[in-house]
N, C-alpha and C. Protein backbone atom coordinates (compact mmCIF):
# COMPACT_ATOMS: atom_id res chain seq x y z
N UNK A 1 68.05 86.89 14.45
CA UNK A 1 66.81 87.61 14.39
C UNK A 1 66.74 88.37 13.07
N UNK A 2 65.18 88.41 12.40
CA UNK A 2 65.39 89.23 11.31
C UNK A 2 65.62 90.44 11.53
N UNK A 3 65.96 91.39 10.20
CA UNK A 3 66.20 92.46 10.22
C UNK A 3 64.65 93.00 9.87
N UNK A 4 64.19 94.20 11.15
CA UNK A 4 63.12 94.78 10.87
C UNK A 4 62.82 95.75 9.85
N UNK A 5 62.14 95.75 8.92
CA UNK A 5 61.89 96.44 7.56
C UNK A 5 61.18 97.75 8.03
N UNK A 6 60.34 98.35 9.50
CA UNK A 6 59.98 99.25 9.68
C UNK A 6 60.82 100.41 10.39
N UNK A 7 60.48 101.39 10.47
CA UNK A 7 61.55 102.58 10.84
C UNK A 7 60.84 103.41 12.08
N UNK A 8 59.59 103.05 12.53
CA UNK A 8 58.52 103.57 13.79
C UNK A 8 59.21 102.70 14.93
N UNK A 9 60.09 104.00 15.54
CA UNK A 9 60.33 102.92 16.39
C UNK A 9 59.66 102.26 17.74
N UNK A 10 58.06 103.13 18.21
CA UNK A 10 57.31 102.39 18.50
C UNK A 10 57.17 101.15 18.11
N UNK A 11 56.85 101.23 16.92
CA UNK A 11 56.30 99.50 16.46
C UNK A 11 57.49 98.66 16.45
N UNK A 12 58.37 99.35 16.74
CA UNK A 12 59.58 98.03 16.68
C UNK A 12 59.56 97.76 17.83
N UNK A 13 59.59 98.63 19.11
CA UNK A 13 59.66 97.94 20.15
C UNK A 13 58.58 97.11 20.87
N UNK A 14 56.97 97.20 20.38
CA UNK A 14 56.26 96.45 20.18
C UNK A 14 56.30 94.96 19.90
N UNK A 15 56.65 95.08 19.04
CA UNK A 15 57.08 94.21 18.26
C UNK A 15 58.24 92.91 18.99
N UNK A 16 58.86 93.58 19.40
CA UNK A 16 60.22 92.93 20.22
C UNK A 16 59.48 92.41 21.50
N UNK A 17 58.56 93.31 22.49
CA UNK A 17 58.16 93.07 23.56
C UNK A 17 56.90 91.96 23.26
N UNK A 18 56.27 91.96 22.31
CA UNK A 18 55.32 90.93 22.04
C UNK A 18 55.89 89.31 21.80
N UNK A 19 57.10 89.53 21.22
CA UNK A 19 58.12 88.27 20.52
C UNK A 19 58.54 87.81 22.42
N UNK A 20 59.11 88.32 23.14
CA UNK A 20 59.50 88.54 24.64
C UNK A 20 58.52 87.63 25.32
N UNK A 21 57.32 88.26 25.24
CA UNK A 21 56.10 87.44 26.01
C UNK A 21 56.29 86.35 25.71
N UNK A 22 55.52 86.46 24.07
CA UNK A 22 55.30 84.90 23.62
C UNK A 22 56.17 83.99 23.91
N UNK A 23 57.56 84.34 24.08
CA UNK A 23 58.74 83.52 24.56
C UNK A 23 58.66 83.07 26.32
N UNK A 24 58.86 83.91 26.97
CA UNK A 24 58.37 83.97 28.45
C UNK A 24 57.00 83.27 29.22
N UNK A 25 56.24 83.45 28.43
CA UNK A 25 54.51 82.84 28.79
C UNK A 25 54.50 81.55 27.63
N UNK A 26 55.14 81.14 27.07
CA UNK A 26 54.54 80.17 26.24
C UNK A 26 53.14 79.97 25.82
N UNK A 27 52.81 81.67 24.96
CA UNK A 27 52.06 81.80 24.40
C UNK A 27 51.82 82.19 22.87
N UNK A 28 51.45 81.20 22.37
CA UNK A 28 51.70 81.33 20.78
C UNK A 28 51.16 83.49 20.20
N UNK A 29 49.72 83.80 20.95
CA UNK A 29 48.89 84.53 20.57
C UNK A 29 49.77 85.64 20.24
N UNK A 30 50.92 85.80 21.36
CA UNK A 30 51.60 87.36 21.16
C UNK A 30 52.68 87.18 20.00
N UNK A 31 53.01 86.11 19.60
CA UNK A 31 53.98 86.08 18.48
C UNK A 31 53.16 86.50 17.47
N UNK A 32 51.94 85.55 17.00
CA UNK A 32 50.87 85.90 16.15
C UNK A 32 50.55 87.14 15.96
N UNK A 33 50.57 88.26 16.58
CA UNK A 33 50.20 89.60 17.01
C UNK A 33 51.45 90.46 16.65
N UNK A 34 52.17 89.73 16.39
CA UNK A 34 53.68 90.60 16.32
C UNK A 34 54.15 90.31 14.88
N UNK A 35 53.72 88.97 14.58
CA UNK A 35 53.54 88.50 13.39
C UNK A 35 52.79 89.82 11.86
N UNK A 36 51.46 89.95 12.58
CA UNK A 36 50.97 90.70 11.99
C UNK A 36 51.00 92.24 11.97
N UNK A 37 51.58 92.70 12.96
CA UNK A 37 52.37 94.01 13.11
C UNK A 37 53.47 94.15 12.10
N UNK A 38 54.36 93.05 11.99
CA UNK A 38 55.35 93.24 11.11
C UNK A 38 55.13 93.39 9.43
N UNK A 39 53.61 93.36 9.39
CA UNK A 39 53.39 93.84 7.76
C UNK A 39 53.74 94.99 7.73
N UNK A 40 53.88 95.60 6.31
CA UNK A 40 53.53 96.68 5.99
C UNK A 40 52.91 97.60 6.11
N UNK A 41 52.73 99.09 6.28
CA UNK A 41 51.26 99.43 6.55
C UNK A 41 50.09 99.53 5.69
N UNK A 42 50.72 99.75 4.59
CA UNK A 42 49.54 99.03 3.17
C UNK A 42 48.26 97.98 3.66
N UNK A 43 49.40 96.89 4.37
CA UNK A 43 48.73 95.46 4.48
C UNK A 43 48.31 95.35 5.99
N UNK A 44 48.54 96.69 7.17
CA UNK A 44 48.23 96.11 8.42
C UNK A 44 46.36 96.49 9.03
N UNK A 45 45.94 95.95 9.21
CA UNK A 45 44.23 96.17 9.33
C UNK A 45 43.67 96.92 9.66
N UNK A 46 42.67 97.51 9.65
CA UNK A 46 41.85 98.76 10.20
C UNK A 46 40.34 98.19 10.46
N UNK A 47 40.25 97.80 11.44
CA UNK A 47 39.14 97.62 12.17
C UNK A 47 38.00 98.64 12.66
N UNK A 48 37.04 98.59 12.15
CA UNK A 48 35.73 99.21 12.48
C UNK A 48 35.21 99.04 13.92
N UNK A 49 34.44 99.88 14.37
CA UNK A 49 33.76 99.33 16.03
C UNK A 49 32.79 98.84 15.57
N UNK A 50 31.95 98.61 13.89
CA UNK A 50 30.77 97.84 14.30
C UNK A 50 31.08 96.06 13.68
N UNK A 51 32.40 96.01 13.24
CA UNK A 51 32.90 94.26 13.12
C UNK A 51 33.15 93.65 14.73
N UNK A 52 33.55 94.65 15.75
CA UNK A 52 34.18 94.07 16.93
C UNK A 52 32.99 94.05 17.92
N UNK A 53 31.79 94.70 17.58
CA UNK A 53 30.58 94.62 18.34
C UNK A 53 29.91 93.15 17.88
N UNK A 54 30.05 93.34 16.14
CA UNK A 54 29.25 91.96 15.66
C UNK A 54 29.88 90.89 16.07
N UNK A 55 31.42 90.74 16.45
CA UNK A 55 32.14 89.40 17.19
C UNK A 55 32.35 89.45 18.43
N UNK A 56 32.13 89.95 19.55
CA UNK A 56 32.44 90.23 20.89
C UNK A 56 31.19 90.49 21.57
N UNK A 57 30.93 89.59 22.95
CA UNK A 57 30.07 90.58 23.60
C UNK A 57 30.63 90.73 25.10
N UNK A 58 30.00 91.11 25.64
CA UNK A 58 29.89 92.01 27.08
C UNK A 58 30.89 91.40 27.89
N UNK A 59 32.20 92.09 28.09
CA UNK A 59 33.22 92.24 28.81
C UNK A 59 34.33 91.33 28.23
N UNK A 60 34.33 90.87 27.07
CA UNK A 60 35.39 90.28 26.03
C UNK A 60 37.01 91.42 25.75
N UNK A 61 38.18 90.41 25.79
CA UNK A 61 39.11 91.03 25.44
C UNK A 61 39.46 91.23 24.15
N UNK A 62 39.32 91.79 23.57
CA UNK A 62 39.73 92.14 22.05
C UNK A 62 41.52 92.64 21.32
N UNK A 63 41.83 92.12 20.68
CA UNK A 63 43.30 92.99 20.12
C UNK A 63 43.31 92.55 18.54
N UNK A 64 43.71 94.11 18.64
CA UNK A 64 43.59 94.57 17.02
C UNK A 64 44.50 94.87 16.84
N UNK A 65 45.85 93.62 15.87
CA UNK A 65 47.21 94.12 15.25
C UNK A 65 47.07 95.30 14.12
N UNK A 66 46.42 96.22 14.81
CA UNK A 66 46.51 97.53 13.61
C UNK A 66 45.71 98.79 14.56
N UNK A 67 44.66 99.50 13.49
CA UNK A 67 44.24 100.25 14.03
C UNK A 67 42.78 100.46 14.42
N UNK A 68 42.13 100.66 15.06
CA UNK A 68 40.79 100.79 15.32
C UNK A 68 39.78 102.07 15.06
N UNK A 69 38.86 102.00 14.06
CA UNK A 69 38.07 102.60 13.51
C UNK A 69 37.03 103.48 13.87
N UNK A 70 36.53 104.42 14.36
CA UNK A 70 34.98 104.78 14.53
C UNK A 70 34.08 104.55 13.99
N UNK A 71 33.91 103.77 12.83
CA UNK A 71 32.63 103.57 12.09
C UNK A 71 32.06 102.63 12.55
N UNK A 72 30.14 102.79 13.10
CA UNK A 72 29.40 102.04 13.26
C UNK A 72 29.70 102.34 14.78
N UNK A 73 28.81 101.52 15.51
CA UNK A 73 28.23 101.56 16.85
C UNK A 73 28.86 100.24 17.94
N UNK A 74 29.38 100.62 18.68
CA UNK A 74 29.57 99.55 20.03
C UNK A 74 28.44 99.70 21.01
N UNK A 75 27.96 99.05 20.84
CA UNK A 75 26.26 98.44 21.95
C UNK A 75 26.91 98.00 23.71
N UNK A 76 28.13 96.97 23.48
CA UNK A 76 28.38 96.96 24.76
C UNK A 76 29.92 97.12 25.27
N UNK A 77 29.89 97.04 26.14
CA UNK A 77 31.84 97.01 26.87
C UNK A 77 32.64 96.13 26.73
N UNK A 78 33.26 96.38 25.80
CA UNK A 78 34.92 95.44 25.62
C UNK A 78 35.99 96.04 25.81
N UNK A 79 37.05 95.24 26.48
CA UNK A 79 38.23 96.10 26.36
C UNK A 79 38.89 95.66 25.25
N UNK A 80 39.54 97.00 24.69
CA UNK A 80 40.25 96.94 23.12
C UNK A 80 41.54 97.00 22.95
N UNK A 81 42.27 96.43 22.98
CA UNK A 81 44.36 96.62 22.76
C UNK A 81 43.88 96.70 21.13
N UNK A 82 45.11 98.11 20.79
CA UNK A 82 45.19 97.94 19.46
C UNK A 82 46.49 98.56 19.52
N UNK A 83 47.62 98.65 17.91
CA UNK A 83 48.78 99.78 18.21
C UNK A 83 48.24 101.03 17.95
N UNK A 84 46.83 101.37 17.51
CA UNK A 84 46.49 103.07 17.45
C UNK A 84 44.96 103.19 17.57
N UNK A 85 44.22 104.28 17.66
CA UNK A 85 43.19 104.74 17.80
C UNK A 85 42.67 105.60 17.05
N UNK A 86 41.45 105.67 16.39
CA UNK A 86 41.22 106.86 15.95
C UNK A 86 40.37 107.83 17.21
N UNK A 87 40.19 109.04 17.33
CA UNK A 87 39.70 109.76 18.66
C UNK A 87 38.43 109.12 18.28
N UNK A 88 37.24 109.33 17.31
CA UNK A 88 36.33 108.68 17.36
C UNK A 88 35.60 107.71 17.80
N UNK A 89 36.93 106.41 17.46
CA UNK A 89 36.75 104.95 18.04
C UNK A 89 37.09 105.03 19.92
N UNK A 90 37.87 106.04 20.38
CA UNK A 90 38.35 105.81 21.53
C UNK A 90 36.76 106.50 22.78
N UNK A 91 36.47 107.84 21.48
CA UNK A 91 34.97 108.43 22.40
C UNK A 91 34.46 107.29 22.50
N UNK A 92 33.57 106.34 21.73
CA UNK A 92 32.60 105.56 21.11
C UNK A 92 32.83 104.25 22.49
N UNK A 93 33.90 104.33 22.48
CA UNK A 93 34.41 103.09 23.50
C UNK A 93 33.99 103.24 24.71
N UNK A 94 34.62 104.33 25.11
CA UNK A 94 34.70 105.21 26.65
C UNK A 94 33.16 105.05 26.84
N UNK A 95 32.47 105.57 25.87
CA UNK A 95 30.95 106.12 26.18
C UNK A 95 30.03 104.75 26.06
N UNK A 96 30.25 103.73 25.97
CA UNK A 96 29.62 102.49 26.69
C UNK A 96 30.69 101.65 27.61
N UNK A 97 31.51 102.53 28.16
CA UNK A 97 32.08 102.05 29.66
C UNK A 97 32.99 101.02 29.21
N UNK A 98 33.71 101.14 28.29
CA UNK A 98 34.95 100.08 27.65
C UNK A 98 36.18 100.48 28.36
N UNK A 99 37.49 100.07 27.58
CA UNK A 99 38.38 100.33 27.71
C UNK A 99 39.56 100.45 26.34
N UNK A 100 40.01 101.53 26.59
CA UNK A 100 41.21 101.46 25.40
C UNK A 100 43.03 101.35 25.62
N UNK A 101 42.83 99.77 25.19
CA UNK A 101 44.25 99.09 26.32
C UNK A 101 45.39 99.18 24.96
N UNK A 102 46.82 99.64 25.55
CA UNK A 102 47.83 98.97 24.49
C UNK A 102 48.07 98.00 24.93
N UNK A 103 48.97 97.16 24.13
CA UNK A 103 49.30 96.04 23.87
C UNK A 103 49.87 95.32 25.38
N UNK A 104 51.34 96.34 25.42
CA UNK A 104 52.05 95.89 27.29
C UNK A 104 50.42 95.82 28.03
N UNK A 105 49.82 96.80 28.18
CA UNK A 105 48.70 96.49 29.54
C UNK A 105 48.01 95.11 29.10
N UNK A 106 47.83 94.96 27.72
CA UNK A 106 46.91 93.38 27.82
C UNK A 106 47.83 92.31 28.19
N UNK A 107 49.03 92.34 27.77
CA UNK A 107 50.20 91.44 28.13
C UNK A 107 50.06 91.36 29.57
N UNK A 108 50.45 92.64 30.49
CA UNK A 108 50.60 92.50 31.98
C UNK A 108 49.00 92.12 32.64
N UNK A 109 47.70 92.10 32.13
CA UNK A 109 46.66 91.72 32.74
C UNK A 109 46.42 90.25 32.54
N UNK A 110 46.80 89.59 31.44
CA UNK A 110 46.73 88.44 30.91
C UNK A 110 48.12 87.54 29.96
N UNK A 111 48.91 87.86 30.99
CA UNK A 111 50.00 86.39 30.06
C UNK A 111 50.02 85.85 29.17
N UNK A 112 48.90 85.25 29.74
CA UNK A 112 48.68 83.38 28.71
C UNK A 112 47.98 83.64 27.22
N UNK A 113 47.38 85.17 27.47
CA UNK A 113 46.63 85.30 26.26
C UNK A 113 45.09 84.64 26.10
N UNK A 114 45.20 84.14 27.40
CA UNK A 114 43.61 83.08 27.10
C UNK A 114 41.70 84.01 27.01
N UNK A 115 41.58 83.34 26.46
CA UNK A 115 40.03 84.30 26.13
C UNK A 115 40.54 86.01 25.48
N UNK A 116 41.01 85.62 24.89
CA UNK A 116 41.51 87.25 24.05
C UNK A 116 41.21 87.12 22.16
N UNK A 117 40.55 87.31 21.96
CA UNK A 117 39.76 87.24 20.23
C UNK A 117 40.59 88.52 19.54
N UNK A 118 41.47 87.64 18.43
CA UNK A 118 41.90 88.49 17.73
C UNK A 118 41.07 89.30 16.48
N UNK A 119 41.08 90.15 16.44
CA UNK A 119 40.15 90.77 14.97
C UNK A 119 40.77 91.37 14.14
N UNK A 120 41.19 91.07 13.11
CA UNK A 120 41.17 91.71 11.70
C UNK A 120 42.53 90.79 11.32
């Protein structure tokens, strides 16, 4: 196994438990997801709520290998796995009846990963 270049040890164990799934469920999506966690934070994404409104609609699973934004408007209810939140993005969510999931809860609701749209 490589040697992990980050020192959060949240994100490492993330990281490990996502590699776990994908191994266990024979699902490519959570390696991919763990994949992109393992950047840098320079290089890991910051997602807006009005890119995940313009690609998602009404009751879509969403996961964002980074962090999720308040800027711009969510119109309808998605649930969101990301590794962080800004309070903004998490009001904005709540207040059209969403959800703000980490990573393990999307894993334990959905395995296989199926119908889950990655963004950023």
């Amino acid at each position: 196994m490589k040697k992990l270049k980050t020192t959060n040890p949240e994100l490492v164990s993330l990281i490990r438990f996502l590699k776990k799934a994908s191994r266990e469920n024979n699902a490519e999506i959570w390696r991919d997801i763990a994949e992109k966690l393992y950047a840098s934070k320079r290089r890991r994404v910051a997602v807006n709520l009005s890119r995940i409104n313009r690609y998602t609609k009404k009751g879509d699973y969403v996961a964002v290998p980074g962090k999720v934004l308040g800027t711009g408007t969510l119109e309808h209810a998605v649930k969101v796995a990301a590794f962080s939140f800004s309070e903004k993005a998490k009001e904005k969510i709540r207040k059209v009846r969403g959800s703000c999931l980490t990573f393990q809860q999307l894993v334990k609701k959905n395995p296989k990963g199926s119908n889950v749209k990655v963004i950023g």
